[in-house]
Protein backbone atom coordinates (compact mmCIF):
# COMPACT_ATOMS: atom_id res chain seq x y z
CA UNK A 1 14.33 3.52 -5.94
CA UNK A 2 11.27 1.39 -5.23
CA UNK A 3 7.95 2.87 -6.38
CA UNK A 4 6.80 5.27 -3.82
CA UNK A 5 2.91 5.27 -4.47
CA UNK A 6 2.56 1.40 -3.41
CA UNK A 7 4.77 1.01 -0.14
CA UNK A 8 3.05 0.12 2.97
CA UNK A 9 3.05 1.42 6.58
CA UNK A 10 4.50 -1.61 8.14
CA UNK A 11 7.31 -2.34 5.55
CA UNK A 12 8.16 1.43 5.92
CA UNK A 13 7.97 1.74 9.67
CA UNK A 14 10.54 -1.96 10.12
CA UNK A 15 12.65 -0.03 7.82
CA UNK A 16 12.82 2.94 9.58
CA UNK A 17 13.52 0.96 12.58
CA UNK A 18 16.55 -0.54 10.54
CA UNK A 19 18.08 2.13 9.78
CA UNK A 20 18.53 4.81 12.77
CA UNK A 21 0.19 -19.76 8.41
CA UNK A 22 -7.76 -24.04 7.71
CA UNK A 23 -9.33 -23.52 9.16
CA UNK A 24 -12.89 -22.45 10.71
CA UNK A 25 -11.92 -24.84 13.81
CA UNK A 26 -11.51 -22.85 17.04
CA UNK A 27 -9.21 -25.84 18.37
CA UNK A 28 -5.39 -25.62 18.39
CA UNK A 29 -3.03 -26.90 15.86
CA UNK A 30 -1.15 -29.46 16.72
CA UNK A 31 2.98 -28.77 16.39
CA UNK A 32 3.40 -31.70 14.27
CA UNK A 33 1.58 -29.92 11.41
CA UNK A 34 -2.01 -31.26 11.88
CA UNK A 35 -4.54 -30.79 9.88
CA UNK A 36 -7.10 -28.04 9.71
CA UNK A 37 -9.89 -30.34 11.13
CA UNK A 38 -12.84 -28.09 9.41
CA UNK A 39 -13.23 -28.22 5.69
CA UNK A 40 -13.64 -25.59 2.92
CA UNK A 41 -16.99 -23.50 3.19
CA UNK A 42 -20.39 -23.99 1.10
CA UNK A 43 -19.39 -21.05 -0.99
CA UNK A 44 -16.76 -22.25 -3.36
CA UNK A 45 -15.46 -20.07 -5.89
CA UNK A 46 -16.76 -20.63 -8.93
CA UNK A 47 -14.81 -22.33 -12.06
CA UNK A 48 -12.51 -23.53 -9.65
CA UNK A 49 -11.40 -27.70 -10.10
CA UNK A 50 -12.48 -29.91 -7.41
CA UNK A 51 -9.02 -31.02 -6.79
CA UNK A 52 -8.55 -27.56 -5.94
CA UNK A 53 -11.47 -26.34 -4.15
CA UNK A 54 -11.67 -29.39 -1.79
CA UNK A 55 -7.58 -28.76 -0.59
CA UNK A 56 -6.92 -29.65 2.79
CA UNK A 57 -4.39 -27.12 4.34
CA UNK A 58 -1.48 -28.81 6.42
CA UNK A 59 -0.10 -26.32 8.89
CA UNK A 60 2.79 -26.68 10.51
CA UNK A 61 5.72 -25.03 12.08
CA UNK A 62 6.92 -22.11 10.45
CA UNK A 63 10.85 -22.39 8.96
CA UNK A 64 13.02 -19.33 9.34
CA UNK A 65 14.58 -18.06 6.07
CA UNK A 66 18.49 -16.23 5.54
CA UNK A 67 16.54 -12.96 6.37
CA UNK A 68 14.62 -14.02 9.18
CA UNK A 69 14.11 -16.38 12.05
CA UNK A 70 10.63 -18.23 11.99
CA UNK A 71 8.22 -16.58 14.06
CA UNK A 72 7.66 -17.24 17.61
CA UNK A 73 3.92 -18.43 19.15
CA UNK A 74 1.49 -20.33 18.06
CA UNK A 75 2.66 -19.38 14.18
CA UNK A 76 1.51 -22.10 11.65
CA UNK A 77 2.58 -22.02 8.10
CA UNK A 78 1.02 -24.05 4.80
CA UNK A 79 0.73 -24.17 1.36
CA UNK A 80 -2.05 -23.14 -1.01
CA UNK A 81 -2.22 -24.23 -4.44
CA UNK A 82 -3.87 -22.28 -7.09
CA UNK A 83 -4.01 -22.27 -11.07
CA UNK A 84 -1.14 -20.75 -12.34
CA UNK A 85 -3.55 -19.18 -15.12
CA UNK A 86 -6.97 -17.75 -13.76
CA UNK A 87 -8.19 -18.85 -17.68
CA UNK A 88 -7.32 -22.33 -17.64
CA UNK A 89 -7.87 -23.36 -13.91
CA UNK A 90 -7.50 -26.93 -14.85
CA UNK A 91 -3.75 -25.99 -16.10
CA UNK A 92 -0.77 -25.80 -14.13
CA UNK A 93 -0.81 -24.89 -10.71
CA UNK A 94 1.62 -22.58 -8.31
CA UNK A 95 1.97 -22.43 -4.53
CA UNK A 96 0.76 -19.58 -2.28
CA UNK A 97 2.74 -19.14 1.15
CA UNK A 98 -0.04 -18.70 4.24
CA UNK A 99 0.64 -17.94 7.78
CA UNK A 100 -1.51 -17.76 10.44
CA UNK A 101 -2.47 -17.62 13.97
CA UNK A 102 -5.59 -18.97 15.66
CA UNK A 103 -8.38 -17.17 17.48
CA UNK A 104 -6.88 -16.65 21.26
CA UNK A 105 -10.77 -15.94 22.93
CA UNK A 106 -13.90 -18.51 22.39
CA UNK A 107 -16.09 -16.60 20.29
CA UNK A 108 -14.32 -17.15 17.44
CA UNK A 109 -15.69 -14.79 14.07
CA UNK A 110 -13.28 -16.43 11.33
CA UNK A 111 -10.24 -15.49 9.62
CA UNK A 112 -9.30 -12.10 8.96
CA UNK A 113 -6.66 -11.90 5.35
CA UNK A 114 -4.25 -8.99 5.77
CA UNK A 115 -2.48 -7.15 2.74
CA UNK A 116 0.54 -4.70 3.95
CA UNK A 117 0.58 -3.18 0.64
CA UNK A 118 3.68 -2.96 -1.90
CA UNK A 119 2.68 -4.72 -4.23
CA UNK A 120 5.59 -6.98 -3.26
CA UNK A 121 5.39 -7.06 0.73
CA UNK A 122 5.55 -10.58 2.47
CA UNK A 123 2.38 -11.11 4.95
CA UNK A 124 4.22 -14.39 5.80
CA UNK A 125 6.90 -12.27 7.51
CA UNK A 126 5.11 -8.97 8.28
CA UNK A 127 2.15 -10.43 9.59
CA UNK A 128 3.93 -11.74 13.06
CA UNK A 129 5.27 -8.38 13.46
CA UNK A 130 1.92 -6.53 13.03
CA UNK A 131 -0.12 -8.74 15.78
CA UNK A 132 0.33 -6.53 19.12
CA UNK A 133 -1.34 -3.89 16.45
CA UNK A 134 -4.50 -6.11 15.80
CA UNK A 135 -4.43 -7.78 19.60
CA UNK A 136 -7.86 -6.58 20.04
CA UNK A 137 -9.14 -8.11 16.92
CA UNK A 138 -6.95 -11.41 17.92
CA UNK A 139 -9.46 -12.38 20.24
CA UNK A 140 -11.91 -13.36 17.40
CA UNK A 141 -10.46 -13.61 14.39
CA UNK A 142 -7.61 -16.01 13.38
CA UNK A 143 -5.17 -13.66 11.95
CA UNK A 144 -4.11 -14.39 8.78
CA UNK A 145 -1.89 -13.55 5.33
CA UNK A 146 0.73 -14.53 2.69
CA UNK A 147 3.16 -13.80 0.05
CA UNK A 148 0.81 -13.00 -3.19
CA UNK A 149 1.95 -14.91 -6.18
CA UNK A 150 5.49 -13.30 -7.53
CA UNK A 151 6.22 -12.43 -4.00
CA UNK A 152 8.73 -14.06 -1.08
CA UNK A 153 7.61 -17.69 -0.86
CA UNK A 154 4.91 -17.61 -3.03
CA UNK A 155 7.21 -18.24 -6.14
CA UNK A 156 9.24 -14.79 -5.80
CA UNK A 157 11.05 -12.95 -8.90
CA UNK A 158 14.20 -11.84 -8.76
CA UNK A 159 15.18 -9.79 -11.23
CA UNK A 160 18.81 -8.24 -10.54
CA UNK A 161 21.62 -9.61 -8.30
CA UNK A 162 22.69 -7.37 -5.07
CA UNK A 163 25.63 -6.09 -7.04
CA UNK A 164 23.54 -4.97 -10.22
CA UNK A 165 21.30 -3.62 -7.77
CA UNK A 166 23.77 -1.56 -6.41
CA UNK A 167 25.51 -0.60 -9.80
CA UNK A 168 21.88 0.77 -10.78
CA UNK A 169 21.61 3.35 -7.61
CA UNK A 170 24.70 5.51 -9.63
CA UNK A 171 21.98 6.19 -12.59
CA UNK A 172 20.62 9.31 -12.59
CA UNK A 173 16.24 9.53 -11.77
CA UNK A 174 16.06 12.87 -13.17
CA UNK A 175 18.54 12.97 -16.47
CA UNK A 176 19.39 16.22 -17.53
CA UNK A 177 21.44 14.98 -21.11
CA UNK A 178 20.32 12.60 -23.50
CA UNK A 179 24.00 10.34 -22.40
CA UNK A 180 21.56 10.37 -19.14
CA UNK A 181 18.10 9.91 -20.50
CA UNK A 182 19.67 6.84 -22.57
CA UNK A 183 21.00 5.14 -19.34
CA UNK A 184 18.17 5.98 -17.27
CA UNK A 185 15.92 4.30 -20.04
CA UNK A 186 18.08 1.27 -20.41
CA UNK A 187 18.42 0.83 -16.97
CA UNK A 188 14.56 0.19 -16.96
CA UNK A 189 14.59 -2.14 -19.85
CA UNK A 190 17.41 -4.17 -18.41
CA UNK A 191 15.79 -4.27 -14.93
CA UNK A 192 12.47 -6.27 -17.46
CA UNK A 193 14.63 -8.30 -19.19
CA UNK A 194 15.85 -9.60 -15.82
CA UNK A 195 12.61 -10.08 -14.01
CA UNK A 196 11.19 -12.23 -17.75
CA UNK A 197 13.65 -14.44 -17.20
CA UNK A 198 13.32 -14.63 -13.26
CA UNK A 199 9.56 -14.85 -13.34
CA UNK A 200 9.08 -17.16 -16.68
CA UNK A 201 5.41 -17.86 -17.57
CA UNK A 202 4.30 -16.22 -14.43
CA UNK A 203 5.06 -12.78 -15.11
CA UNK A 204 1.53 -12.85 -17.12
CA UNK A 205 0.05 -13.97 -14.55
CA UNK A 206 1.05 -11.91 -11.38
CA UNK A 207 -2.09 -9.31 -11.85
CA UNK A 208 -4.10 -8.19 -9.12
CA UNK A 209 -6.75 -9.79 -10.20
CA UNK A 210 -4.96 -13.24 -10.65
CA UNK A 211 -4.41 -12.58 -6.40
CA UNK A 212 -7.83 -11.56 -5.99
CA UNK A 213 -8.83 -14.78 -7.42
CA UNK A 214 -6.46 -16.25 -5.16
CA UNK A 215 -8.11 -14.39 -2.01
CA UNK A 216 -11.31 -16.29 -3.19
CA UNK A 217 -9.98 -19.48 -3.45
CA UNK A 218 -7.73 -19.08 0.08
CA UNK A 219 -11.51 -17.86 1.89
CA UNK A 220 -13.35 -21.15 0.69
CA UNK A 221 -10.32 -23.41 1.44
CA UNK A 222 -10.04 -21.60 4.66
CA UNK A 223 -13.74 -22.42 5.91
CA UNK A 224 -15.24 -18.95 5.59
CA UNK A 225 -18.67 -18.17 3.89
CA UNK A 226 -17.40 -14.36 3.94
CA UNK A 227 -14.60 -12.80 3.01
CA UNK A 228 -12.94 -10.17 6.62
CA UNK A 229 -10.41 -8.30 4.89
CA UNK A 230 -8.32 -5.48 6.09
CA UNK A 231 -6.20 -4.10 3.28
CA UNK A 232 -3.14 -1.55 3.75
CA UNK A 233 -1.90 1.07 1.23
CA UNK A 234 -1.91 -0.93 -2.37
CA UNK A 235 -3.64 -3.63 -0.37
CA UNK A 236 -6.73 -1.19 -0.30
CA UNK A 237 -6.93 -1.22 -4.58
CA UNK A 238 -6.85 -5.30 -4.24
CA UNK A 239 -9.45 -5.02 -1.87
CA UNK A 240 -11.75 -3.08 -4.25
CA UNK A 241 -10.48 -5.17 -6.78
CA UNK A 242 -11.72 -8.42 -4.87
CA UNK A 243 -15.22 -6.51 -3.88
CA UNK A 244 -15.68 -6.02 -8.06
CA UNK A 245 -15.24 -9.62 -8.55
CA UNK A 246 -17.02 -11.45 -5.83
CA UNK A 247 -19.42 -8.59 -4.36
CA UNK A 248 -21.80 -11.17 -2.71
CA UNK A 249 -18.51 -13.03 -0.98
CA UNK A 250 -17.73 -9.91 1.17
CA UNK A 251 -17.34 -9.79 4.84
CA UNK A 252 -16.49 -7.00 6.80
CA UNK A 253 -13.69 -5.30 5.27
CA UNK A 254 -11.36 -2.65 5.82
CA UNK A 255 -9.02 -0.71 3.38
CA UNK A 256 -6.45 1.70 5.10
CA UNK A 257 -4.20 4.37 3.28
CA UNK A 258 -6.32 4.06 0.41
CA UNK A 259 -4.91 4.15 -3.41
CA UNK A 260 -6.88 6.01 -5.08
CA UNK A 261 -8.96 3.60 -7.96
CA UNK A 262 -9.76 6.65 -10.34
CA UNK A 263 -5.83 7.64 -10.89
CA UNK A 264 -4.32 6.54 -14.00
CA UNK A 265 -0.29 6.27 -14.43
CA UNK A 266 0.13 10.65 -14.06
CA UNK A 267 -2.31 10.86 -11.72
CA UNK A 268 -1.21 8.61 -9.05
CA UNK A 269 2.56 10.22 -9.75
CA UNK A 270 1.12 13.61 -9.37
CA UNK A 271 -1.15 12.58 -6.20
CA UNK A 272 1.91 11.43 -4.41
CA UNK A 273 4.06 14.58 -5.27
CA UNK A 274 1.08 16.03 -3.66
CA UNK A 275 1.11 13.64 -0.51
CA UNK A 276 4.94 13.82 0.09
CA UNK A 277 5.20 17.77 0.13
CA UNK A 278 2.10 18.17 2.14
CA UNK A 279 4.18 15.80 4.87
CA UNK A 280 6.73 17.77 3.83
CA UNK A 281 5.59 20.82 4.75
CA UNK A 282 3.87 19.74 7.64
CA UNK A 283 7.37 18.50 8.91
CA UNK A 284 8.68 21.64 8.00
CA UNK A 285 6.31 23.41 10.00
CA UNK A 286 6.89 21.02 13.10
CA UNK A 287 10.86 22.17 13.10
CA UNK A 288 9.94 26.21 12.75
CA UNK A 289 10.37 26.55 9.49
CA UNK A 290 8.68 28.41 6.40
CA UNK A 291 7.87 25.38 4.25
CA UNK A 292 8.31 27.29 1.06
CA UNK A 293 11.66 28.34 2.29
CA UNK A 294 12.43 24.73 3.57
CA UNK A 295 11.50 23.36 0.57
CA UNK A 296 13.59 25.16 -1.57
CA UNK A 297 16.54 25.08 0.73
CA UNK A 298 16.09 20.87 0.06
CA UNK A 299 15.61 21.21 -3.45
CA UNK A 300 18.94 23.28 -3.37
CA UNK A 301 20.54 20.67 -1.36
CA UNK A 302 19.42 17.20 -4.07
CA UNK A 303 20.71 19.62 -7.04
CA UNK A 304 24.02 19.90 -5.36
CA UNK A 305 23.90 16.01 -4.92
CA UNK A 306 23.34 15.58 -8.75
CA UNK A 307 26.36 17.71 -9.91
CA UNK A 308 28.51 16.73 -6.79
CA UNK A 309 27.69 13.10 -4.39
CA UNK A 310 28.29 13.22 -1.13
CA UNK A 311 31.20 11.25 0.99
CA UNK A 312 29.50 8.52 3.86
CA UNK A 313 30.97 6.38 6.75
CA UNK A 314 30.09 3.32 3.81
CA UNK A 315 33.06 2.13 1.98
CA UNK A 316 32.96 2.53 -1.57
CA UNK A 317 29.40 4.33 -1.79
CA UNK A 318 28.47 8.23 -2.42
CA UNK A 319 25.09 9.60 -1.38
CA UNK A 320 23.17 10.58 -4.49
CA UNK A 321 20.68 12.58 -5.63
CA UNK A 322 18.29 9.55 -5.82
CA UNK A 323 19.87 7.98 -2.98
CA UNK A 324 18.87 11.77 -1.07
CA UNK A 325 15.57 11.58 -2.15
CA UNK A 326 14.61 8.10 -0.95
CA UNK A 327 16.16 8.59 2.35
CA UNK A 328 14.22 12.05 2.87
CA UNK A 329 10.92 9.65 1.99
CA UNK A 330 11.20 7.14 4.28
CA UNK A 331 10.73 9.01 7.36
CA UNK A 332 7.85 11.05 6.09
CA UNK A 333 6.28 7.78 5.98
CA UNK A 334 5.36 8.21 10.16
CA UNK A 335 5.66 11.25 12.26
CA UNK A 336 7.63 9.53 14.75
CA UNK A 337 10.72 9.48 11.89
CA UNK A 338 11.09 13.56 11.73
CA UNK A 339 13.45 13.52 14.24
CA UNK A 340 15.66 11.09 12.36
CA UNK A 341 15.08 13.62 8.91
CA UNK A 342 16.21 16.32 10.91
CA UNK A 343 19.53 14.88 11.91
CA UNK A 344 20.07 13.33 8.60
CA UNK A 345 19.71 16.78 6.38
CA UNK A 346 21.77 18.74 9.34
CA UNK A 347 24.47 16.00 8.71
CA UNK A 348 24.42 16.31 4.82
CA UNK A 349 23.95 20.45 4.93
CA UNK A 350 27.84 19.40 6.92
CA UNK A 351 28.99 17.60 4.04
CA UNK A 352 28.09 14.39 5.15
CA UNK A 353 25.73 11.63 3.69
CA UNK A 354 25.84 8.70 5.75
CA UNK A 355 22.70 9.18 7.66
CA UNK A 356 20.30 9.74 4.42
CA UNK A 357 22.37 7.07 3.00
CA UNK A 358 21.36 4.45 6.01
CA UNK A 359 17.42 6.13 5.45
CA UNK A 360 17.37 5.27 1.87
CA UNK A 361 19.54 1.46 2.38
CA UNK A 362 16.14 1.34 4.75
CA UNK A 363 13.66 1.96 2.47
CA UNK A 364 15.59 0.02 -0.68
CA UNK A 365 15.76 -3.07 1.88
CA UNK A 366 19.17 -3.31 2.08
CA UNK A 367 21.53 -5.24 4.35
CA UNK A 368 24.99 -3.57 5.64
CA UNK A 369 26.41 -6.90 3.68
CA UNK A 370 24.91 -4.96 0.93
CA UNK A 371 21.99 -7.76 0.33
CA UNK A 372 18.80 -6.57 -1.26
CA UNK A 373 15.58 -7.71 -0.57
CA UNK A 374 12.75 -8.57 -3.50
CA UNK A 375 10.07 -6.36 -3.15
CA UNK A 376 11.05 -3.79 -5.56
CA UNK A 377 11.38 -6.78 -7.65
CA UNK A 378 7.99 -7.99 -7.19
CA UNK A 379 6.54 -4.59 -6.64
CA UNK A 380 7.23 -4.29 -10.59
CA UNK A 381 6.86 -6.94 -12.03
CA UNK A 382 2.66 -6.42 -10.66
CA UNK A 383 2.14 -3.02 -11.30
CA UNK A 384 3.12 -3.16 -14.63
CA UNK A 385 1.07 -6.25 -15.43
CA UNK A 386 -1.43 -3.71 -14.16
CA UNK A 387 -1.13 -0.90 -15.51
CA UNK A 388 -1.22 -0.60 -19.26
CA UNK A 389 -0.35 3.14 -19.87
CA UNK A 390 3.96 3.16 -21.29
CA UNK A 391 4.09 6.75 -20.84
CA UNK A 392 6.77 7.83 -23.19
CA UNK A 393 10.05 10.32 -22.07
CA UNK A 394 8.19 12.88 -24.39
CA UNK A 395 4.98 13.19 -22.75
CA UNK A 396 6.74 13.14 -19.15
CA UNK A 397 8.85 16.29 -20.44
CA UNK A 398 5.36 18.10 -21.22
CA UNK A 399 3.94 17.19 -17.95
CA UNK A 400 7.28 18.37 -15.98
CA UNK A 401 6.60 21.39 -14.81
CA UNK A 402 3.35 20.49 -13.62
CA UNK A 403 4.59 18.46 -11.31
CA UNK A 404 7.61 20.95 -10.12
CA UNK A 405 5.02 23.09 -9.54
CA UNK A 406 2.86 20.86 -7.24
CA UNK A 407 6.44 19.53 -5.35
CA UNK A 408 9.87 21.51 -5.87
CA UNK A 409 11.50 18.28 -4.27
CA UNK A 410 9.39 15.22 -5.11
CA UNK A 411 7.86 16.90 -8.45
CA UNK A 412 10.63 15.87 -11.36
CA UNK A 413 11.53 12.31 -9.35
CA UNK A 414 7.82 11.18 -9.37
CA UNK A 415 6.83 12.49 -13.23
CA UNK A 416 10.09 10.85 -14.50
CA UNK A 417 9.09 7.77 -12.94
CA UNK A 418 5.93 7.64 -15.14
CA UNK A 419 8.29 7.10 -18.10
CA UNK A 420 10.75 4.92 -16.78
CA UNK A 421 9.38 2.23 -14.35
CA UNK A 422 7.87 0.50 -17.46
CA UNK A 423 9.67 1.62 -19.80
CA UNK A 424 10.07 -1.37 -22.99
CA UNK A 425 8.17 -4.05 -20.53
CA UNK A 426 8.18 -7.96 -22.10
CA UNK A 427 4.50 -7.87 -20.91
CA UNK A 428 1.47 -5.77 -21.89
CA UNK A 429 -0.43 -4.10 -19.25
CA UNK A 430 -4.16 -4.79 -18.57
CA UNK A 431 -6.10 -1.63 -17.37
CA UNK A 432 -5.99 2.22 -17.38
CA UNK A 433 -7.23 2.45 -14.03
CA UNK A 434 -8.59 -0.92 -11.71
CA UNK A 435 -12.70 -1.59 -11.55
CA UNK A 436 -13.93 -1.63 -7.98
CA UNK A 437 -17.58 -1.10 -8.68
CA UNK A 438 -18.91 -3.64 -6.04
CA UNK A 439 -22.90 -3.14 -6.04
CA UNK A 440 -24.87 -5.14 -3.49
CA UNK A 441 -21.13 -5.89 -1.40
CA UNK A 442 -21.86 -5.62 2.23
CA UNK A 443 -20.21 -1.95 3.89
CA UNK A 444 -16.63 -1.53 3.21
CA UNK A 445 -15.20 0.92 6.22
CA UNK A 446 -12.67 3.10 4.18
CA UNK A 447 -10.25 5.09 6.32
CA UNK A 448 -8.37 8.04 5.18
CA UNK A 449 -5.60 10.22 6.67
CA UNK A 450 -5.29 13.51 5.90
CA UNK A 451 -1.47 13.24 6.42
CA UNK A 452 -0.90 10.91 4.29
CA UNK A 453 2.13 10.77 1.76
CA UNK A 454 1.95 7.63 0.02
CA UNK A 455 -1.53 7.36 -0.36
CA UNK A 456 -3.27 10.98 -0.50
CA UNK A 457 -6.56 11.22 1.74
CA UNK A 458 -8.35 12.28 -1.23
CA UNK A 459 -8.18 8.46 -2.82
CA UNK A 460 -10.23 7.23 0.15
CA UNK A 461 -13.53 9.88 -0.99
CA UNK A 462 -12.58 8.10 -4.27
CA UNK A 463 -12.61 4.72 -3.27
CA UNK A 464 -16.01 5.34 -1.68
CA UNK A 465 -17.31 6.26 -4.20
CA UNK A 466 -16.26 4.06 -6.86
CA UNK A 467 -17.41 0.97 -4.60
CA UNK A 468 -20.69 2.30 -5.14
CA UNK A 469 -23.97 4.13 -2.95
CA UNK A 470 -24.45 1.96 0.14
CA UNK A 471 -21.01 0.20 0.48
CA UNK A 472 -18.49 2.66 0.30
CA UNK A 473 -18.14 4.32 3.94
CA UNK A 474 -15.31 6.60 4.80
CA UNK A 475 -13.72 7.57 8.55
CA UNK A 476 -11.15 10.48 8.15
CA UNK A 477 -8.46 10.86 10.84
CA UNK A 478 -7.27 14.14 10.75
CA UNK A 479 -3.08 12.67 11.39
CA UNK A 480 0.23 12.07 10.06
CA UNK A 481 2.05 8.97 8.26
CA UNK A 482 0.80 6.75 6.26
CA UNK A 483 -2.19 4.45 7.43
CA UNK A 484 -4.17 5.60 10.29
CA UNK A 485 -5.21 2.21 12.75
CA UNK A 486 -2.71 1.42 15.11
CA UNK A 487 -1.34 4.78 14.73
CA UNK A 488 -2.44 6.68 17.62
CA UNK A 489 -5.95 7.39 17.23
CA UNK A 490 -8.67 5.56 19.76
CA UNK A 491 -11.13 7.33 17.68
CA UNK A 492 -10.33 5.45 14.25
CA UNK A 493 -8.91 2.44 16.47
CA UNK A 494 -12.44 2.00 18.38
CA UNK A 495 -14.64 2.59 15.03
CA UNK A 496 -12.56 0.02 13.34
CA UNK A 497 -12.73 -2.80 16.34
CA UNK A 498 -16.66 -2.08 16.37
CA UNK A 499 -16.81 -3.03 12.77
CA UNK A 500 -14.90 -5.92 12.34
CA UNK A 501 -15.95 -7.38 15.88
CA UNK A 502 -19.80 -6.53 16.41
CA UNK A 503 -20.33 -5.08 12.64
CA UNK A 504 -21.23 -1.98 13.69
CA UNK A 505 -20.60 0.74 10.27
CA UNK A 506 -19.62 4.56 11.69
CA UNK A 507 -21.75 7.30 10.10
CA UNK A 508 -20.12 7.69 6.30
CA UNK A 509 -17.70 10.64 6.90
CA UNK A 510 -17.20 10.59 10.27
CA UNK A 511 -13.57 12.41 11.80
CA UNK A 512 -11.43 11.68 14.01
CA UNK A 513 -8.86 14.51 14.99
């Protein structure tokens, strides 16, 4: 099951669907690829070689891949190059997939870099999809992203093939024997071994910081003398990674579903068996039910699963208790998915398993030829380049019942996690917790939902305040799903447009309901 504390609100709202490419010229690119006709901006990152820095970006046509068609529009596509090692920038380089579409009005701001989260997700294919969203922000900004390094087209890892993937789903998430415990802990270690040899020399250097270095590099080749940013879910922590590094480079930026910067390894696991049974519950409410009572009557359900699987309409494959789980996340990721929940636990209260079954193939990104996609691959080979804490199966035992306690059905899935998603990793971690201290950054609008899963509002309060007095400004929408602009509310919707178009900062704390 992909990690649930860095999926975004895009990648899970496609899913749900599934399953029920310089410049700071205003003109247009040509569709034989032209080049950007403006060059990089005065502020050039620093330590960066001239080769480098002074890149000309050729855009061109966008080229569909096996899973998807390239993009219709005024799509342009190009390739950034970047030091494969942030330490020795004269060293060997990599290339960074861009996207983008130009500024459709005349007043023309710059470009605005989207994140959709993961770590993993592909802005060269989400962004496309998320443009009706951002229409209103169109107008001025060209709209722009790409697949981080490790990720899609930027130099992807692929650490298991679609049938080892699917071998893995029959290991248990929760073991209950040591026979258990010793696959479940293999599992992880074979799922490393397989991304080291995917990834090579660049699974040291697939940090968030290595891509916020990146960001800095893409913003000077790009033309901009500020970096507009609007970060989603785990795009919000590189965000307030980048405003740490390069404080005085910073635009007008927004970070949306916000991870919370102050949560170590347990913490974010026990913030997000928070999140998911408060959505939970507030589903639960929605139908008529007592969400104690509900809650239990699901737990009862995923321990039947792990003693007995259920039958589905998909030949060959059993609903597990993992598989249960995932496909009860997904649609808690957006309000307009209860209905599908509903239908899916009446079906598998009946005996059958097929609808949580196509939920969870949804949220693992998989095909109905049974193809996988990468961003659980790439999601972990990131984080745990990140995150330096190897929790061990002892210390997740202690902390069990802590986490039952806050979630009887999320609870035991998330703590065990903490043990096994790095479990024996070929490559050391580099923080505890990320530094997005960012003193004398311009305003940072940070936007919290109170019904948020994923990302818990409290993280966004957090976030604030970790950026520091003065930059850190938080907008709460009082809503459901994960990510609140774009989602319903003209209240966040019209705070955020004033920011990034006229630069106009909201009061610090201001609600929407």
């Amino acid at each position: 099951m992909a990690r649930l504390v860095r999926w975004t609100a895009l990648t899970a709202a496609a899913a749900l669907l599934t399953a029920g490419c310089s410049g700071g010229s205003s003109d247009e690119d040509k569709d034989d690829g032209g080049r950007s006709s403006a060059g990089p901006s005065a502020v050039a990152p620093s330590g960066v070689p001239k080769a480098l820095a002074s890149q000309t970006l050729d855009w061109a046509r966008c080229k569909g891949t096996d899973d998807a068609p390239a993009p219709d529009g005024d799509w342009r596509c190009a390739t950034l190059k970047a030091p494969l090692d942030w330490s020795d920038p004269d060293g060997e380089t990599i290339d960074l997939a861009l996207i983008r579409s130009r500024a459709s009005g005349d007043d023309r701001i710059g470009s605005l870099l989207f994140n959709f989260g993961g770590p993993g997700g592909s802005g060269v294919s989400m962004m496309p999809s998320y443009a009706d969203t951002v229409s209103s922000l169109h107008k001025r900004y060209d709209l722009v992203s790409w697949d981080p390094r490790g990720v899609a087209a930027s130099e992807g890892v692929r650490c298991r093939t679609d049938e080892a993937m699917e071998a893995a789903e029959s290991v248990d998430s929760t073991p209950d024997t040591p026979a258990e415990e010793q696959a479940y802990l293999e599992d992880a270690a074979d799922f490393g071994e397989g991304c080291e040899k995917s990834a090579g020399k660049l699974m040291a250097h697939v940090s968030t910081t290595d891509t916020a270095r990146d960001m800095d590099l893409m913003r000077h080749v790009l033309g901009d003398a500020k970096m507009h940013y609007f970060g989603i879910s785990y795009g919000t922590e590189l965000g307030g990674v980048y405003a740490h590094l390069f404080p005085k480079h910073v635009g007008r930026v927004i970070l949306d579903a916000v991870v919370d910067p102050s949560a170590d390894t347990m913490g974010h696991a026990e913030n997000q068996a928070r999140g998911f049974q408060r959505a939970l519950d507030d589903y639960l409410e929605s139908t008529g039910q007592d969400p104690a009572q509900g809650s239990r009557k699901i737990a009862d359900l995923l321990e039947h699963l792990d003693a007995e699987p259920l039958p589905t309409s998909s030949p060959g494959r059993k609903l597990t208790q993992t598989l249960a789980l995932t496909g009860i996340v997904l649609p808690l990721y957006s309000e307009s998915g209860w209905p599908a929940l509903t239908s899916a636990l009446e079906a598998a209260e009946e005996g059958d398993g097929s609808e949580l079954l196509a939920l969870a193939d949804g949220y693992n990104e998989r095909d109905p030829s049974g193809r996988y996609g990468t961003t659980t691959h790439s999601q972990r080979v990131i984080s745990c380049l990140d995150d330096k804490q190897r929790p061990t199966v002892e210390e997740t035992k202690k902390l069990l019942p802590r986490f039952e306690k806050v979630s009887p059905v999320f609870g035991a899935f998330l703590g065990w996690d903490t043990a096994g998603w790095c479990h024996d990793w070929p490559v050391a971690g580099q923080h505890e917790t990320p530094e997005v201290s960012a003193p004398g950054a311009a305003p940072v609008l940070v936007v919290g939902n109170t019904g948020d899963p994923a990302t818990p509002y409290e993280g966004a309060r957090r976030m604030a305040d970790e950026l520091g007095k003065d930059v850190g400004v938080v907008l709460t929408w009082k809503g459901e799903g994960h990510g609140a602009y774009g989602s319903g509310s003209d209240c966040v919707d019209s705070a955020v447009d004033a920011y990034l178009l006229k630069g106009t900062v909201p009061k610090d704390g201001k609600v929407c309901s």
